[in-house]
Each structure stands twice: as C-alpha cells, then as structure tokens.
C-alpha atoms as a PDB file:
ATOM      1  CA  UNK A   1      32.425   9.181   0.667  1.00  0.00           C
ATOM      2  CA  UNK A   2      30.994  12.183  -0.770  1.00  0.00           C
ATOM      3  CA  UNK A   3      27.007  13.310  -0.610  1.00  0.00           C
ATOM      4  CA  UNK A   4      24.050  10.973  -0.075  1.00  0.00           C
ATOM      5  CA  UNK A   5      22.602  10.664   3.798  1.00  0.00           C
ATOM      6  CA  UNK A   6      25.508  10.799   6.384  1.00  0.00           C
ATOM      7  CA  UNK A   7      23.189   8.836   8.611  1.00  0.00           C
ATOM      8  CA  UNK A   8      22.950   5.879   6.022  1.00  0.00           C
ATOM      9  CA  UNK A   9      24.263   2.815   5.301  1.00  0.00           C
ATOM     10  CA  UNK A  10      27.136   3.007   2.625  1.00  0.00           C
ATOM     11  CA  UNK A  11      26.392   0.635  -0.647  1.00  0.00           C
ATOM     12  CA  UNK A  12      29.180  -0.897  -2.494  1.00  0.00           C
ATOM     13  CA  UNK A  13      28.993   1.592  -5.524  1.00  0.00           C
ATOM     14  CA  UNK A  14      30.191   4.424  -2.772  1.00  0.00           C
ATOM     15  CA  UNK A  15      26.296   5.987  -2.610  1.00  0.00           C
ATOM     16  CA  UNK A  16      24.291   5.777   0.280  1.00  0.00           C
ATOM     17  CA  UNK A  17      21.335   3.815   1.032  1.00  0.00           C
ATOM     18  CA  UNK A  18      17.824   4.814   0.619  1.00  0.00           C
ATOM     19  CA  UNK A  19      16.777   7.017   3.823  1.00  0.00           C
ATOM     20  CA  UNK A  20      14.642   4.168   5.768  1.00  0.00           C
ATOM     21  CA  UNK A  21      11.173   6.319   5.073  1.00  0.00           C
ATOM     22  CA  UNK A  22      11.902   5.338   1.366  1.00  0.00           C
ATOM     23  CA  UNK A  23      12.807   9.106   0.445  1.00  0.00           C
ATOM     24  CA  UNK A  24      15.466   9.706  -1.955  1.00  0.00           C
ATOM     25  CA  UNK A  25      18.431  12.051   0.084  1.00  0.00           C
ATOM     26  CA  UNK A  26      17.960  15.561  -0.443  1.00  0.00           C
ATOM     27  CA  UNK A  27      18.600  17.471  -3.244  1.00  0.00           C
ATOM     28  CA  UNK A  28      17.060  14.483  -5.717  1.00  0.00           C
ATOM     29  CA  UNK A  29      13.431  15.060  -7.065  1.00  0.00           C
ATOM     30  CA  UNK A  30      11.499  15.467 -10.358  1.00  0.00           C
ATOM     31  CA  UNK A  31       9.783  19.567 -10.246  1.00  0.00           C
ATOM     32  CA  UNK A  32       5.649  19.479 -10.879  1.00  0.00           C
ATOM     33  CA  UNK A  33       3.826  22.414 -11.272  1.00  0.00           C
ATOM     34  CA  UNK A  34       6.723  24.815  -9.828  1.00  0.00           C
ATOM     35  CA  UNK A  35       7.644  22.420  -6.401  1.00  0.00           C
ATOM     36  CA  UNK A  36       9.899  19.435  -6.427  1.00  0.00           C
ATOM     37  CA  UNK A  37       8.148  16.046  -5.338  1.00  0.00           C
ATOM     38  CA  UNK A  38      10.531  13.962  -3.929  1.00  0.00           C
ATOM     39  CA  UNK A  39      11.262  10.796  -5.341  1.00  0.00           C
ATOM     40  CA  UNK A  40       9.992   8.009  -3.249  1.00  0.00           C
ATOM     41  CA  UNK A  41      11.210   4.285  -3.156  1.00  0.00           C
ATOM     42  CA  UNK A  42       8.658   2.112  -3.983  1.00  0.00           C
ATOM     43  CA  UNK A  43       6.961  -0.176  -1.174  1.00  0.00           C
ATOM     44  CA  UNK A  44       5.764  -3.065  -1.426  1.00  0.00           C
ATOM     45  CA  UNK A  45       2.122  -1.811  -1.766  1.00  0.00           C
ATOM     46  CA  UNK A  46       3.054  -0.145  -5.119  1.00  0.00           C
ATOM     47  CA  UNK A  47       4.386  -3.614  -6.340  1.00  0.00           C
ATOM     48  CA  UNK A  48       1.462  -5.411  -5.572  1.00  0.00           C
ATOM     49  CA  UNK A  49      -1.096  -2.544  -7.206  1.00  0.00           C
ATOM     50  CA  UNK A  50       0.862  -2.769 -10.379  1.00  0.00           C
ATOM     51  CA  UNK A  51       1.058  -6.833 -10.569  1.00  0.00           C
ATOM     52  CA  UNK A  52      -2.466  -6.525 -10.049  1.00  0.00           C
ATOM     53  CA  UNK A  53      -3.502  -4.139 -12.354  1.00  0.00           C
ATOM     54  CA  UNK A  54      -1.287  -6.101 -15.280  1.00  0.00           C
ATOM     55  CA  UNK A  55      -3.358  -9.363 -13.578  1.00  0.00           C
ATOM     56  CA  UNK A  56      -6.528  -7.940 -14.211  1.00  0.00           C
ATOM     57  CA  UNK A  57      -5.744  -6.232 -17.542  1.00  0.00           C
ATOM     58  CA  UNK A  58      -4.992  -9.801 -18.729  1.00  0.00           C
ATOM     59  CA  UNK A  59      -7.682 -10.677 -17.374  1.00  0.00           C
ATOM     60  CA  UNK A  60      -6.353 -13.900 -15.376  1.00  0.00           C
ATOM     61  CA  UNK A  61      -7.484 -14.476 -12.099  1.00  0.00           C
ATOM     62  CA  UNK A  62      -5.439 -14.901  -8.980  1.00  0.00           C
ATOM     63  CA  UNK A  63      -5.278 -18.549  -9.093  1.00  0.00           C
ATOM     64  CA  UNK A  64      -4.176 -18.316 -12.944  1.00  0.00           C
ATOM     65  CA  UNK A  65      -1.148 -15.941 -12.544  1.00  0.00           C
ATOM     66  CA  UNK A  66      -0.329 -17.905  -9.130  1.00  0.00           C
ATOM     67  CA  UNK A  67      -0.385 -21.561 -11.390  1.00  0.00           C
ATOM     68  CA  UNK A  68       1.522 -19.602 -14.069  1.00  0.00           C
ATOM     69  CA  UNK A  69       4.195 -18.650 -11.867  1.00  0.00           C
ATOM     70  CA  UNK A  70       4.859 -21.448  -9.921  1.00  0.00           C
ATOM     71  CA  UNK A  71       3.628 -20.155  -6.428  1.00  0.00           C
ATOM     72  CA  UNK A  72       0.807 -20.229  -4.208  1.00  0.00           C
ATOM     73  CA  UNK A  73      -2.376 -18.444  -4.690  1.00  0.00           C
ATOM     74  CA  UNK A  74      -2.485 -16.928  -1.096  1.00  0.00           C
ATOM     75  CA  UNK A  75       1.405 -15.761  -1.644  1.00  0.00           C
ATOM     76  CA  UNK A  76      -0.180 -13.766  -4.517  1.00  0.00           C
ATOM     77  CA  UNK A  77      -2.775 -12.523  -2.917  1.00  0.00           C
ATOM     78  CA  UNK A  78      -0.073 -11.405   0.210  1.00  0.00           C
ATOM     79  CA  UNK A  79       1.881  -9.621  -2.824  1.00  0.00           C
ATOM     80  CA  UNK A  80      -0.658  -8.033  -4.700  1.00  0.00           C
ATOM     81  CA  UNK A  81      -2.201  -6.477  -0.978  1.00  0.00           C
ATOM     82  CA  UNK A  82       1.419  -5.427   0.194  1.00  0.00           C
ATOM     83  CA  UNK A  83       1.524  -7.451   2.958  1.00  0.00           C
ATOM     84  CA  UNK A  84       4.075 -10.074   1.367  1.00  0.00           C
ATOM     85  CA  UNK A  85       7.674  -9.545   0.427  1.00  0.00           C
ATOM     86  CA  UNK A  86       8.733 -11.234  -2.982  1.00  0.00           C
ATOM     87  CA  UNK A  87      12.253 -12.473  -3.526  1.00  0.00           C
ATOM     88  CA  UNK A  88      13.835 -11.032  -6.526  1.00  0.00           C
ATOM     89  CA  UNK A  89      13.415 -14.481  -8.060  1.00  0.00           C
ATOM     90  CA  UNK A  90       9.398 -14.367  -7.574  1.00  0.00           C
ATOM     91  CA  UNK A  91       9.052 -10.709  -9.190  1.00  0.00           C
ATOM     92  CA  UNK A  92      10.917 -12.040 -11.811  1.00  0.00           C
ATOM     93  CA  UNK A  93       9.027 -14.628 -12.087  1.00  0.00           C
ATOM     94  CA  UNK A  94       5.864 -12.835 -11.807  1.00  0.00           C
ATOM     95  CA  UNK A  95       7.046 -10.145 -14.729  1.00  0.00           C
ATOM     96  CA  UNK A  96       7.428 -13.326 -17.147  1.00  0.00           C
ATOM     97  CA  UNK A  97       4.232 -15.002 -16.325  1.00  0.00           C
ATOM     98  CA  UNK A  98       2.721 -11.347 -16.930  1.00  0.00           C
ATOM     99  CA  UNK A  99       4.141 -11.303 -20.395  1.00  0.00           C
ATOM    100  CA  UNK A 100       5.965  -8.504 -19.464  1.00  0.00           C
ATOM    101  CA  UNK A 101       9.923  -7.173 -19.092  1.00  0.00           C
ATOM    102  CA  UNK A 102      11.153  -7.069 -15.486  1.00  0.00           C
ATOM    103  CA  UNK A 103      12.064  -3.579 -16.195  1.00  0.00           C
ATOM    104  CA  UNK A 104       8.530  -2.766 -17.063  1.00  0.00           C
ATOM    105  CA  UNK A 105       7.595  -4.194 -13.635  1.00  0.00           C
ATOM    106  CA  UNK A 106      10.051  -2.086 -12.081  1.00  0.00           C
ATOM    107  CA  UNK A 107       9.081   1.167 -14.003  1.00  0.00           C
ATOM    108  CA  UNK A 108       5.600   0.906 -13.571  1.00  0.00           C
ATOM    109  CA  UNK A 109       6.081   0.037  -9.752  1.00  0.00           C
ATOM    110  CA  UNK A 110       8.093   3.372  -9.859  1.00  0.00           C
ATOM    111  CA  UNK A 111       5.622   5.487 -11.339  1.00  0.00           C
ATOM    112  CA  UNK A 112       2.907   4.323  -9.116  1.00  0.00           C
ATOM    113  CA  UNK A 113       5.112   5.426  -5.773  1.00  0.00           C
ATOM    114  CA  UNK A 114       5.373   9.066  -7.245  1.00  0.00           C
ATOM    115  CA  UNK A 115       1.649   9.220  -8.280  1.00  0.00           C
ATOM    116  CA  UNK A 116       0.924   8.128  -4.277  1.00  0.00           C
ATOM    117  CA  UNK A 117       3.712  10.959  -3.451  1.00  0.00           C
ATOM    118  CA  UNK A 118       1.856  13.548  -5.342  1.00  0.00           C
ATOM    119  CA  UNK A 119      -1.582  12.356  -4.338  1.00  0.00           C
ATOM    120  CA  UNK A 120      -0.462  12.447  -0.681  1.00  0.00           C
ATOM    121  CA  UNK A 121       0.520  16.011  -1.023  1.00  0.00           C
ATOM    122  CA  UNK A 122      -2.068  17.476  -2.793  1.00  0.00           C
ATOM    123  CA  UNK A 123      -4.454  15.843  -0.133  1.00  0.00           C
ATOM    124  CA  UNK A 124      -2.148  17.739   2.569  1.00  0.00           C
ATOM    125  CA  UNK A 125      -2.505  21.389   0.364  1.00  0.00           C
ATOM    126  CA  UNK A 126      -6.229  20.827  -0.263  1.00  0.00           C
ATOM    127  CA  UNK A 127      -6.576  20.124   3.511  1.00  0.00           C
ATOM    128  CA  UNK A 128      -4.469  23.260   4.395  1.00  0.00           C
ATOM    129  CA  UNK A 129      -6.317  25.221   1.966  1.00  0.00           C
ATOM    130  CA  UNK A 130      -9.424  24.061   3.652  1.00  0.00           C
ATOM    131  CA  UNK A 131      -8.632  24.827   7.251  1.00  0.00           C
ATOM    132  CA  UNK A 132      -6.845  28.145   5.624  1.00  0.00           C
ATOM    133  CA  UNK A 133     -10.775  29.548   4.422  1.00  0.00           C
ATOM    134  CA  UNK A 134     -11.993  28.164   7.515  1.00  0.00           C
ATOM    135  CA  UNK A 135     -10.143  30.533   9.620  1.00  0.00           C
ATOM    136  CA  UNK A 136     -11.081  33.574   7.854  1.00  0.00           C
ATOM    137  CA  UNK A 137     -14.984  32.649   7.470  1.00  0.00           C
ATOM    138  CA  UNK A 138     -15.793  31.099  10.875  1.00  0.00           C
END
C-alpha cells in the first residue's frame, strides 16, 4: 500500500483510515492566510450544530423535525448536542425531513469542522501572542 498513515487501518479502496484524532494524514490540507490548516474529520458535534442550525432556520422545533423524521425527540436532542451517534439511515433521514440533499448535510458538516480547526488555532496564536508581549513588558 502506498502513502496514507502506516499506523492505520487499511480501507478497501487501498487508502488508509482517518488518523483516530480525526486529522487527515500528513501532507493533506487547504493553505489560509500563508499556513496550511489541516483538514479535520468531522465529529459528531459538527453534525449536530449544522442539523440544528438548518432546524432553526426552518424554524421547526425539536419535536417537529423529530415527528418529521420518524424518531424520538430526545434522540434529536442527543444528535443535535453531539452526544448521540446517528446511523447513516437517521442522517439520511434527517437531511430529507430538512428539505435538504444528504450531500448538503455532509458539506455543511464539513465546513463547520474546518471553521472549529481554524478557530482553535487562531485562539492558540492569539494566546501565544499574548503570553509573547507579556514576557517583554512584565
């Protein structure tokens, strides 16, 4: 097998698994503002922010989305606070109560792992930079 993680799992396309911290093996990354941010796998917690923001943009409650997708309200509520992992069946599910194309779902879910990725690091620089001017004023 050639690249990926020589520590991973081997898929059946020949590519290695997904390091277990969700990062995406080295070398693989999207470049902002001059540095590469890794690409992340999204969590659950990602998938749950975006079903809820779609929820609320509809402006359905928890109970209405829960009805319209055949599964209980406290489920949802398990999903939409990451603490509850959907079958592939239930996102789908979910996506088409939503109104909206699994691959939308997915997308979405995507793009809110990389803006946590790139919030996470700026918080890191901005807290370096902080403790940086505190060492040469104090």
């Amino acid at each position: 097998m050639s690249g990926g993680d020589p520590g991973a799992a081997p898929m059946r396309s020949g590519r290695s698994a997904p390091a277990p911290n969700g990062a995406v093996p080295a070398g693989h990354g999207q470049t902002s503002g001059g540095r590469t941010v890794p690409l992340i796998a999204p969590s659950g917690v990602e998938l749950g922010r975006v079903i809820r923001r779609l929820r609320r943009a509809r402006r359905l409650t928890i109970e209405d989305l829960a009805s319209a997708a055949n599964i209980h309200p406290t489920y949802l509520s398990g999903i939409e606070r990451g603490i509850r992992n959907p079958t592939w069946e239930k996102v789908c599910t979910l996506a088409i109560a939503l109104g909206v194309p699994f691959s939308a779902l997915v997308r979405d879910t995507e793009v809110e792992a990389q803006l946590e990725a790139r919030i996470r690091q700026a918080r890191s620089e901005i807290g370096w930079l902080i403790a940086s001017v505190s060492r040469t004023t104090g």
